[in-house]
Structures are given as C-alpha cells and as structure tokens.
C-alpha atoms as a PDB file:
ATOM      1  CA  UNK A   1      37.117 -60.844 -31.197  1.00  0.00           C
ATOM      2  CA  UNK A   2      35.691 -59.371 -27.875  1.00  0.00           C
ATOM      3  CA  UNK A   3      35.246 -61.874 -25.304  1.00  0.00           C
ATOM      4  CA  UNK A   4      33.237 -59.841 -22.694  1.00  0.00           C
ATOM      5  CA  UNK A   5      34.278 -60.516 -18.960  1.00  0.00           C
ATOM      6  CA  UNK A   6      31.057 -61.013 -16.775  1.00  0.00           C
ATOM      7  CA  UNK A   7      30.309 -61.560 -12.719  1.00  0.00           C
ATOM      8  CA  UNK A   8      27.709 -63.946 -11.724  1.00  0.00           C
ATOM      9  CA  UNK A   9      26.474 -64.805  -8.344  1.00  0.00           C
ATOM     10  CA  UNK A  10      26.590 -69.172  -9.030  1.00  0.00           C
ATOM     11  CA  UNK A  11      28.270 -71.987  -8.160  1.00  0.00           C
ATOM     12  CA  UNK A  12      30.215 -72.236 -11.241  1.00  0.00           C
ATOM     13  CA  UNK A  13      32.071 -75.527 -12.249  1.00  0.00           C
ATOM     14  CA  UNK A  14      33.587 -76.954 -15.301  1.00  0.00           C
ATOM     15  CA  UNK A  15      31.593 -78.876 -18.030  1.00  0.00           C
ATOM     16  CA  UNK A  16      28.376 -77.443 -16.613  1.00  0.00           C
ATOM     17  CA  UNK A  17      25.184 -74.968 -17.903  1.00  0.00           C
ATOM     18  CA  UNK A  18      24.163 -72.388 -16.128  1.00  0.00           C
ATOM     19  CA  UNK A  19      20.974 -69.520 -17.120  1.00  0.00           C
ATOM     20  CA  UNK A  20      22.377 -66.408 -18.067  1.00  0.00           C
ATOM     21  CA  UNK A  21      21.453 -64.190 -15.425  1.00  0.00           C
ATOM     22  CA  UNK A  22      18.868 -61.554 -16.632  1.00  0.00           C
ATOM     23  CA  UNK A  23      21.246 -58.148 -16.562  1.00  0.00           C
ATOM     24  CA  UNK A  24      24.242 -60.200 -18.326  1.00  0.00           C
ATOM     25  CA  UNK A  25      21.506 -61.475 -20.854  1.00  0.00           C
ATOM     26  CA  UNK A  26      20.914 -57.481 -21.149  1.00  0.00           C
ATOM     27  CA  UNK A  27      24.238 -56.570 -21.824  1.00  0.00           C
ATOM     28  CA  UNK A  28      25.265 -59.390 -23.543  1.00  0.00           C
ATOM     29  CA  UNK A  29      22.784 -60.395 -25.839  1.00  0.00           C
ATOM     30  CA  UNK A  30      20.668 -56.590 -26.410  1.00  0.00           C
ATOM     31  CA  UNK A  31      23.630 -54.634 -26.420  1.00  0.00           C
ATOM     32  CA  UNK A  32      27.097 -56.444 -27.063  1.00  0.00           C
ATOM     33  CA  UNK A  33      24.269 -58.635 -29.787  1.00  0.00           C
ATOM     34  CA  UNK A  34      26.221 -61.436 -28.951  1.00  0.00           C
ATOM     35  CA  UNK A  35      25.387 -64.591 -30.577  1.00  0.00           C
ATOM     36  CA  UNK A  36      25.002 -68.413 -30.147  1.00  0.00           C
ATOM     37  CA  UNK A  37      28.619 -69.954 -29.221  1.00  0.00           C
ATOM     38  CA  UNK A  38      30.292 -66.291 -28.413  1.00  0.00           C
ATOM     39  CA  UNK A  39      33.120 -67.073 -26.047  1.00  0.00           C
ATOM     40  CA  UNK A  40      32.898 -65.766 -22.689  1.00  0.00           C
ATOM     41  CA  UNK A  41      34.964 -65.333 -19.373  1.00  0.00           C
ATOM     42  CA  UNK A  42      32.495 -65.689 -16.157  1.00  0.00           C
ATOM     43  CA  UNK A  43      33.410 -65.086 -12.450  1.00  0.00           C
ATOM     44  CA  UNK A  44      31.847 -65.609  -8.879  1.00  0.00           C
ATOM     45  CA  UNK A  45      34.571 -63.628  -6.577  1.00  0.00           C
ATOM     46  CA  UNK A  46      35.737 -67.298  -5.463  1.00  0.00           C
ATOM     47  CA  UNK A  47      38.536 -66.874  -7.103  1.00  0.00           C
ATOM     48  CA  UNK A  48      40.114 -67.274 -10.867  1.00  0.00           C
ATOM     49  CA  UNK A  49      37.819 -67.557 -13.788  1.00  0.00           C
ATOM     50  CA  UNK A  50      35.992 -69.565 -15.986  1.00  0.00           C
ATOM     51  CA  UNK A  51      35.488 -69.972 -19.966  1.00  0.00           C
ATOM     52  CA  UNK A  52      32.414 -70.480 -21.333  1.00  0.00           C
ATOM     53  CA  UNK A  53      30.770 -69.841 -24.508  1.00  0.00           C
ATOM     54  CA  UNK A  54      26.916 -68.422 -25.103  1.00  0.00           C
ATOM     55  CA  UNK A  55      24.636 -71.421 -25.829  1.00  0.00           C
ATOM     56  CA  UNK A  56      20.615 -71.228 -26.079  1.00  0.00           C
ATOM     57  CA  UNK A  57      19.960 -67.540 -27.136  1.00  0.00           C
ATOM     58  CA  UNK A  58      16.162 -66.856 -27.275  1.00  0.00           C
ATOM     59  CA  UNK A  59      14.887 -63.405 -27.443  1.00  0.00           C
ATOM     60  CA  UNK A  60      14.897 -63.057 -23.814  1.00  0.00           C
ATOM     61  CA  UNK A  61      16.969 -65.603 -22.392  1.00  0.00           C
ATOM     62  CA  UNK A  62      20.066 -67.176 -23.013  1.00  0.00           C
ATOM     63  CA  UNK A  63      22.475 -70.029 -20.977  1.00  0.00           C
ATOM     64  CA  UNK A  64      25.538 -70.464 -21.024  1.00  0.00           C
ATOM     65  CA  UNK A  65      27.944 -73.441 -21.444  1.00  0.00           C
ATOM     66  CA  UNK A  66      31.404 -73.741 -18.897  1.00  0.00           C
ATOM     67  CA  UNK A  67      34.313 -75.124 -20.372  1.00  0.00           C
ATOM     68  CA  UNK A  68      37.312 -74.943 -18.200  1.00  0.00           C
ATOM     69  CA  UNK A  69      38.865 -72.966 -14.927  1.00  0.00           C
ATOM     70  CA  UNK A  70      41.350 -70.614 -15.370  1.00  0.00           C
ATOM     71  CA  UNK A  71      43.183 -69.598 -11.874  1.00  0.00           C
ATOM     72  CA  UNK A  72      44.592 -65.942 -11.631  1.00  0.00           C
ATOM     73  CA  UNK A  73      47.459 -64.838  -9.674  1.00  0.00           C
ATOM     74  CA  UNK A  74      46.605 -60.815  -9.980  1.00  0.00           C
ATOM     75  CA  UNK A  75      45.808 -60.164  -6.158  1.00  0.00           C
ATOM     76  CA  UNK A  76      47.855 -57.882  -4.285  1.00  0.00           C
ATOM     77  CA  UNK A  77      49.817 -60.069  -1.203  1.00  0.00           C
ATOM     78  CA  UNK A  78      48.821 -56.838   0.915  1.00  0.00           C
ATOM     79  CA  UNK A  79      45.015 -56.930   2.206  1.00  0.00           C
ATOM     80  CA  UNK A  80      44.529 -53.545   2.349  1.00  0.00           C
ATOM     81  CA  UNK A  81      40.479 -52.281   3.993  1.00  0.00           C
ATOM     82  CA  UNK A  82      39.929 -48.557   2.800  1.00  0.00           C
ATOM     83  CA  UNK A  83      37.847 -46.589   5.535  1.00  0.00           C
ATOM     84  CA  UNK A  84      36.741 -43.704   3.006  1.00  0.00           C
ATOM     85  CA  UNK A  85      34.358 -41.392   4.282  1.00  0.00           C
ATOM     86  CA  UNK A  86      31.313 -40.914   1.900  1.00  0.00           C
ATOM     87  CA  UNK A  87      31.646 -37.800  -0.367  1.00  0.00           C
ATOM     88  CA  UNK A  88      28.564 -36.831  -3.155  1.00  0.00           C
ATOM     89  CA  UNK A  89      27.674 -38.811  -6.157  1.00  0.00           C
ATOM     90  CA  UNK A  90      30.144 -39.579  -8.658  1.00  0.00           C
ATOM     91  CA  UNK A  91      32.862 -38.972  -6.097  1.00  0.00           C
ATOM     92  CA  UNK A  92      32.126 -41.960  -3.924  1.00  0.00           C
ATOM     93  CA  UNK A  93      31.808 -43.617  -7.139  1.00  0.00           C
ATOM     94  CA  UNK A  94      35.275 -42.974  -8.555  1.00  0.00           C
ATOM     95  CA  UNK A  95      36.766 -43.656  -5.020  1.00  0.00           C
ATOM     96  CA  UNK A  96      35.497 -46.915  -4.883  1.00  0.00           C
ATOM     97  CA  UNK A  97      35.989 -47.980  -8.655  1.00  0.00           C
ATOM     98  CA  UNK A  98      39.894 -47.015  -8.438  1.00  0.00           C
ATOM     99  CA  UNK A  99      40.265 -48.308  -5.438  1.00  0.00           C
ATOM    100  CA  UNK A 100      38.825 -52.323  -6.342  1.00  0.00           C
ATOM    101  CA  UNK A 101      41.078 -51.090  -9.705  1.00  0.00           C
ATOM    102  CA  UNK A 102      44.225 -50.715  -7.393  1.00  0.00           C
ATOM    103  CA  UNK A 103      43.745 -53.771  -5.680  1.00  0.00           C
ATOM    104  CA  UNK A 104      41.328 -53.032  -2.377  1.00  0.00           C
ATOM    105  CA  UNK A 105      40.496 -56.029  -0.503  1.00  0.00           C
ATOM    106  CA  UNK A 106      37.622 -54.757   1.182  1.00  0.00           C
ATOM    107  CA  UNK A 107      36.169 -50.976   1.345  1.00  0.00           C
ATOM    108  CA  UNK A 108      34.617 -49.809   4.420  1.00  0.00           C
ATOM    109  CA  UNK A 109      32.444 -46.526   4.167  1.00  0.00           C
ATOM    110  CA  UNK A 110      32.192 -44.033   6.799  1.00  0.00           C
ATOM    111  CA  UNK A 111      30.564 -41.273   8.347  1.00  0.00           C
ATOM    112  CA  UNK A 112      32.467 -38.505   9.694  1.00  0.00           C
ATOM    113  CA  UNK A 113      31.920 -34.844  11.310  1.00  0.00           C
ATOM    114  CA  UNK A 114      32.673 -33.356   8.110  1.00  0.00           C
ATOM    115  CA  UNK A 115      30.779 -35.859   5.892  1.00  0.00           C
ATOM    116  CA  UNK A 116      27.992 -34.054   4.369  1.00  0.00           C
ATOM    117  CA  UNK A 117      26.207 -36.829   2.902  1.00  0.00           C
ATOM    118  CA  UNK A 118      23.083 -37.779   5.368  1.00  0.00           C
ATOM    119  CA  UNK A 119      21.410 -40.722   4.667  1.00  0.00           C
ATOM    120  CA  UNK A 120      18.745 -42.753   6.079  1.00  0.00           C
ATOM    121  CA  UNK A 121      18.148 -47.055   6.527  1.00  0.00           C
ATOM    122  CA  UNK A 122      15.991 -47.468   3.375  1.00  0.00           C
ATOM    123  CA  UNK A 123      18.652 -44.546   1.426  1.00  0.00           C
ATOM    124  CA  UNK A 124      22.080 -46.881   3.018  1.00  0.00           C
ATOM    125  CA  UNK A 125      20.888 -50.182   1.351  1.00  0.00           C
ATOM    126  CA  UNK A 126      20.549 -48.887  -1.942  1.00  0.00           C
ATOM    127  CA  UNK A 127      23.790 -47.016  -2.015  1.00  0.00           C
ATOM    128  CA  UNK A 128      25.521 -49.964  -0.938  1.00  0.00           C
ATOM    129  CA  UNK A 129      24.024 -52.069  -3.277  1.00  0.00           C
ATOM    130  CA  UNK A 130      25.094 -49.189  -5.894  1.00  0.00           C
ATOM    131  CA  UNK A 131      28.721 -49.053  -4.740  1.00  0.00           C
ATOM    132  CA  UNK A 132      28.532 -52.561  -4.631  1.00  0.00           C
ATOM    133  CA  UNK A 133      27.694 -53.027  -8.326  1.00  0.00           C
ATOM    134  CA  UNK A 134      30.331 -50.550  -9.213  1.00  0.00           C
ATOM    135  CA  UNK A 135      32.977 -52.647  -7.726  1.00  0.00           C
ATOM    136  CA  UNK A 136      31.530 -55.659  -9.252  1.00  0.00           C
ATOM    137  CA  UNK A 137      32.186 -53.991 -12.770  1.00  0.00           C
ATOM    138  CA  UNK A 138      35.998 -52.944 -11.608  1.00  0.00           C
ATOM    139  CA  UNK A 139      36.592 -56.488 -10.839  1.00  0.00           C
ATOM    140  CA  UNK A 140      34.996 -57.141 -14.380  1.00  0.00           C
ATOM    141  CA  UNK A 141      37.303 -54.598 -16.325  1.00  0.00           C
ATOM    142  CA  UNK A 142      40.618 -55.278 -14.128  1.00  0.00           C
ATOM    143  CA  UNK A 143      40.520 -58.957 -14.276  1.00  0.00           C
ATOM    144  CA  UNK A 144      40.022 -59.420 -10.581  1.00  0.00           C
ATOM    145  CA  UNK A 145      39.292 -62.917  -9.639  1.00  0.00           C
ATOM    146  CA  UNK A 146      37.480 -61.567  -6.054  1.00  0.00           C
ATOM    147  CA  UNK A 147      34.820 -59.099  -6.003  1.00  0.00           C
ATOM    148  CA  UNK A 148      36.005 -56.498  -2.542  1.00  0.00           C
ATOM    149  CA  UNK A 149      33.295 -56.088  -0.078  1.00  0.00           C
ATOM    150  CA  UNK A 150      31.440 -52.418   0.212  1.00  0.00           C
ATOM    151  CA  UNK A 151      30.635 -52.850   3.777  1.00  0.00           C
ATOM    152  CA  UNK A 152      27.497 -51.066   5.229  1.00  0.00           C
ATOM    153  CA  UNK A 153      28.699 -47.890   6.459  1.00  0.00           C
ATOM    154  CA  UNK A 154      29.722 -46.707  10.165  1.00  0.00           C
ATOM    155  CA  UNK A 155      30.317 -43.758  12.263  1.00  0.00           C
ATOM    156  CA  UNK A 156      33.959 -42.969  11.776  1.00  0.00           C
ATOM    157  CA  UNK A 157      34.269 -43.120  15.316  1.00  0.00           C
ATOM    158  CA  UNK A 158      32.659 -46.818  15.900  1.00  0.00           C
ATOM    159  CA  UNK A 159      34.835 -47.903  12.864  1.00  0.00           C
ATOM    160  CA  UNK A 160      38.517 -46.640  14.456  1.00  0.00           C
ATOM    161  CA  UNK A 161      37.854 -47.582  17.808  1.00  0.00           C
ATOM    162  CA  UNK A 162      37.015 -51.248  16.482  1.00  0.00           C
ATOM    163  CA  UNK A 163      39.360 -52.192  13.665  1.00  0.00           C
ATOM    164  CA  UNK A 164      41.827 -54.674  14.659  1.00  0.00           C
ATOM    165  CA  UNK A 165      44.252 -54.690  11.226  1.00  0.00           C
ATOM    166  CA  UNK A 166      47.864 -54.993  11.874  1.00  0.00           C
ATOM    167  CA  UNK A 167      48.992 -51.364  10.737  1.00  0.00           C
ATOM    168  CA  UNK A 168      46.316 -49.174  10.956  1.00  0.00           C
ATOM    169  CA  UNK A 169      47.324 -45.755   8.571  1.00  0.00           C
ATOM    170  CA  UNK A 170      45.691 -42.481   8.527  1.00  0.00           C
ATOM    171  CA  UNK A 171      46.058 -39.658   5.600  1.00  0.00           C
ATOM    172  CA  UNK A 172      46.572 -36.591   7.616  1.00  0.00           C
ATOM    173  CA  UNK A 173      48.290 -33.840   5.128  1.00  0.00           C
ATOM    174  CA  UNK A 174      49.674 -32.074   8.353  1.00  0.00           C
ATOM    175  CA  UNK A 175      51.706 -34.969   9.072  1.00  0.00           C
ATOM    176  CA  UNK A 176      55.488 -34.985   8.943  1.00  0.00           C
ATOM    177  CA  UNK A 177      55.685 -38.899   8.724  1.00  0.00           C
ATOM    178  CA  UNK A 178      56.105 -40.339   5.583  1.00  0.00           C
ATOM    179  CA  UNK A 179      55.169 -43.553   4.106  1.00  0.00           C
ATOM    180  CA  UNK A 180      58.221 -45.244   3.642  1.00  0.00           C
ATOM    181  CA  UNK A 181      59.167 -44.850   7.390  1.00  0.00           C
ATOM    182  CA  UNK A 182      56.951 -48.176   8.275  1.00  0.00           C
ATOM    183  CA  UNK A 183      56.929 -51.456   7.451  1.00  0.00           C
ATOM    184  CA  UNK A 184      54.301 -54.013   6.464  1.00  0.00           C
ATOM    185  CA  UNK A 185      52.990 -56.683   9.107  1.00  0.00           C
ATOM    186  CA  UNK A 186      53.847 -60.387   8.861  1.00  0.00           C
ATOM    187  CA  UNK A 187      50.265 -61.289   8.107  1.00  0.00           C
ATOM    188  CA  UNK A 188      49.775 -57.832   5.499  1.00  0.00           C
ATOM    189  CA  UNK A 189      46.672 -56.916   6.657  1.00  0.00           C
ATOM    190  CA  UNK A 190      46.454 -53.046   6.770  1.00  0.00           C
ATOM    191  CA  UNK A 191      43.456 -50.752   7.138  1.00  0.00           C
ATOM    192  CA  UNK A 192      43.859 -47.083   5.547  1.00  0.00           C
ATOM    193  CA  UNK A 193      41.574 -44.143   6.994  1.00  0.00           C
ATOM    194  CA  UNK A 194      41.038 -41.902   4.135  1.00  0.00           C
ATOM    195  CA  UNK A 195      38.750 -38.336   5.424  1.00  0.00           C
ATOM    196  CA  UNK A 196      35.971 -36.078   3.677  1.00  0.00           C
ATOM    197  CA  UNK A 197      36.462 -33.222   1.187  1.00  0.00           C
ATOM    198  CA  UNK A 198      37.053 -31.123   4.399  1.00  0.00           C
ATOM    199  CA  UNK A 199      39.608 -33.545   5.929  1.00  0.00           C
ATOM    200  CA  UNK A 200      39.270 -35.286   9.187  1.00  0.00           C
ATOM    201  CA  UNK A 201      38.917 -33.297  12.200  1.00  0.00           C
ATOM    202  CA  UNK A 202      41.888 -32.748  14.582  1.00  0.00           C
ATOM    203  CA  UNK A 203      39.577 -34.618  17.132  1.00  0.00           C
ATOM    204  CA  UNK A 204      38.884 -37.390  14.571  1.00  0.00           C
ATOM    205  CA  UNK A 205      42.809 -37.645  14.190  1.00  0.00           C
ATOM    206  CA  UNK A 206      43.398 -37.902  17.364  1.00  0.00           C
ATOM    207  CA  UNK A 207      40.835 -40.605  18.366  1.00  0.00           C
ATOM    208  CA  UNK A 208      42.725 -42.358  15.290  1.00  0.00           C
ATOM    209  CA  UNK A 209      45.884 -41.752  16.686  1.00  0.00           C
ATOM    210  CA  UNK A 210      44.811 -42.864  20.072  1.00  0.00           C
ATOM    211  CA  UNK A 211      43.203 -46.621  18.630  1.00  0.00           C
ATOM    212  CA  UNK A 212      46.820 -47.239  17.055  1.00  0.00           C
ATOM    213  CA  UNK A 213      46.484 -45.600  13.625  1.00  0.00           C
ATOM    214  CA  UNK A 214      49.674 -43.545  12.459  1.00  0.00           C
ATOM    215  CA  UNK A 215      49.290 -40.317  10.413  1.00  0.00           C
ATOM    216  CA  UNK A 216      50.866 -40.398   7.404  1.00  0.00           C
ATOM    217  CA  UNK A 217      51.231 -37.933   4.349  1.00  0.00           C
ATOM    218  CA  UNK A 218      51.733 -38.988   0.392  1.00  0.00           C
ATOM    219  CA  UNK A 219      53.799 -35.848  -0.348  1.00  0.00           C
ATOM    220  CA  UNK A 220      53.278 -32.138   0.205  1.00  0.00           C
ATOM    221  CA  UNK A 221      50.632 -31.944  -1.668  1.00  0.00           C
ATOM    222  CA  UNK A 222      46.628 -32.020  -0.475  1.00  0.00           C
ATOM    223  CA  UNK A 223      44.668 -34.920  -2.400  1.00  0.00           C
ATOM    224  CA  UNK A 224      41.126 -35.179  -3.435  1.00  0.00           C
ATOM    225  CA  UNK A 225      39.333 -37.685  -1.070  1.00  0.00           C
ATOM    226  CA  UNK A 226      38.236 -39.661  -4.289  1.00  0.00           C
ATOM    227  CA  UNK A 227      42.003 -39.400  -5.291  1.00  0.00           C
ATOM    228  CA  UNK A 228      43.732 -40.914  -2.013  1.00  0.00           C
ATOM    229  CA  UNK A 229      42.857 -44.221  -2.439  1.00  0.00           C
ATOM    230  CA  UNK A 230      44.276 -44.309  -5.842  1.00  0.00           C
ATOM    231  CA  UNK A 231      47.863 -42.439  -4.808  1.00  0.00           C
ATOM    232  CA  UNK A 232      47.972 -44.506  -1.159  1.00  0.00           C
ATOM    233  CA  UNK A 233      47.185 -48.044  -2.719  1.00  0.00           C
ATOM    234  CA  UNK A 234      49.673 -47.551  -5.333  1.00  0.00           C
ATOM    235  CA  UNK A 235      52.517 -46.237  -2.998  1.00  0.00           C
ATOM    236  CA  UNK A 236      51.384 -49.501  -0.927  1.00  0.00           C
ATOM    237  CA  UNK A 237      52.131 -51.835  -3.287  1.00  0.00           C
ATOM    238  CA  UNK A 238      55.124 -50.200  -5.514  1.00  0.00           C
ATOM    239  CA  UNK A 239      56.559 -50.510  -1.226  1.00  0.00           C
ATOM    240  CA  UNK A 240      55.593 -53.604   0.057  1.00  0.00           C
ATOM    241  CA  UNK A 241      53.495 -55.047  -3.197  1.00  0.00           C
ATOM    242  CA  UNK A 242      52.777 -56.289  -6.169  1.00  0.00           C
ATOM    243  CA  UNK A 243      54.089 -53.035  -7.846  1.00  0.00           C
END
C-alpha cells in the first residue's frame, strides 16, 4: 500500500484533526483517489513526522486524523547554505530540488554579472514561491523532516560581502585547491558559492576571495551550475558527513 508523504503548513500534534489543506485534498483525494481511513505521513518542517490516516472525505474536502509522532534522524550534522546563482527554467529547478535532496539547509539565490536571468519585484515573489514549492516536494520525496529555506534573492556581491558562515567555499574550476585540503568548523556551518552557466567572474572571485571564501575545485572537470550542488554536497558529507 502507498502511504503518500505530504507537507502542511499547521501546528500538528498527536490525537488531533486537522482540514486537509485544499492542494493535498487535490492530490490526494482527485488524483492518488484516496479513500476514507488511507494512512498518511504529514509534516510541518518542525521536525520528524506524523501518522495520520484520511478521515471525512466529501467531494471537495477531506480532514485528516493524527495518530502519533515519529522523530527522524536523516539531517546532515553539516548546515550547509548554497549561494547558486539563478540560471533559466528547469535549471534553477533541478539545482534546487537536488540540492534539498542532498541535504541543503538553506538555499540562497543570487544574482551575478553573468546571470542572465532579469527579473523584476512582482516576477522575484513568484519564483521564490515556485522554488519554494519545489523544495517543499524534495523534502516530501526524501523524507526530510525540515523544509530548507529559498531565500529571496541578492546581488552576488551584497550576499559575499555579508555572509558570516564559518568556512565560506567557492567553486572556481581554475583552482588548484582541492576539497579535502580543509576541514569542517566546530559549529558546521558552511556556505558554498556556486556561479552561472558562464562561471563567476575573476572580479566576482576575487571579491569572494577577499570576504574569506576559499576557491575550491571538485576535480578537473567543469560542472553544470545545476550539477555543482549535487557533486559539492555529496563530497561534503561523504568528508565531514553523514555519507
């Protein structure tokens, strides 16, 4: 039996009924057909999870009943924030689906002088409410237990100059420095600058470089910017991980 895995924004507790909010009542009820007593697993990004079983299923409505907590011990020790500079469509999509997949704990878009994605106020809100929903439904499918932040996004430049993580990393393909060559900080926090499809700019590296943030390289080889978060949160936890 499937037992669907769904995020909802409530105050969830044990023994308690709650409405079905109205997209979960879409895809559970109209498209999974799910019906009355169908065991579910519901989160609120507070941590672990909760069982609960569909009770009250009218044609446009449904509640649902909480049985018991479950806690989860899946999050990576490392709390890694990826600065990815916005690429088109389904790229910044992928980027920040893998990277809630790989264990992000918060992802922090950003503009850079190569970023050829221009947006405007009323254009920013709904794309982060869109990259927001697609880490909501990585959390879902991973069995994540927090939902990472998509932050509203910054100028590359405002975002270096003011990050304040313990090791601050950079992907720069031109650098000799490896990975393994540094160690995590007592407290794990990192921050990971990730550049466009063109790369950062040798000015944009060196600003990095000059606000504490070490050039690294993942190999000889160039990634895709939707790729590096996947390759460089993997090689961070198989290091100093979960992995």
């Amino acid at each position: 039996m499937r037992i669907p895995r769904i995020y909802v924004d409530l105050p969830l507790a044990e023994h308690s009924t709650f409405d079905l909010p109205d997209s979960s009542f879409q895809h559970c009820c109209k498209v999974l057909r799910l019906k009355e007593n169908h065991p579910i697993i519901v989160f609120n990004g507070q941590g672990g999870q909760f069982h609960a079983q569909l009770v009250n299923v009218e044609k446009r409505s449904a509640q649902f009943a909480v049985s018991s907590f479950e806690a989860l011990d899946n999050e990576s020790p490392l709390r890694v924030t990826i600065g990815q500079t916005i690429s088109r469509g389904e790229r910044m999509d992928y980027a920040v689906q893998k990277a809630v997949e790989a264990g992000a704990y918060r992802i922090q878009p950003l503009f850079s002088e190569r970023c050829e994605v221009r947006l405007n106020d009323a254009r920013i809100e709904k794309r982060v409410q869109h990259w927001q929903q697609v880490a909501i439904s990585a959390a879902e499918q991973s069995g994540r237990g927090i939902v990472p932040e998509v932050c509203t996004p910054l100028q590359l430049d405002d975002w270096v100059k003011k990050c304040n993580d313990m090791l601050k990393l950079t992907l720069h393909h031109h650098s000799a420095q490896p990975l393994r060559q540094f160690k995590a900080r007592e407290n794990n926090q990192l921050a990971l600058l990730i550049g466009p499809e063109g790369g950062l700019t040798e000015d944009e590296v060196s600003l990095a470089k000059a606000n504490d943030f070490h050039a690294i390289a993942l190999g000889p080889r160039v990634l895709r910017t939707e790729t590096a978060p996947i390759v460089a949160l993997t090689a961070l936890n198989l290091l100093w991980g979960d992995l």
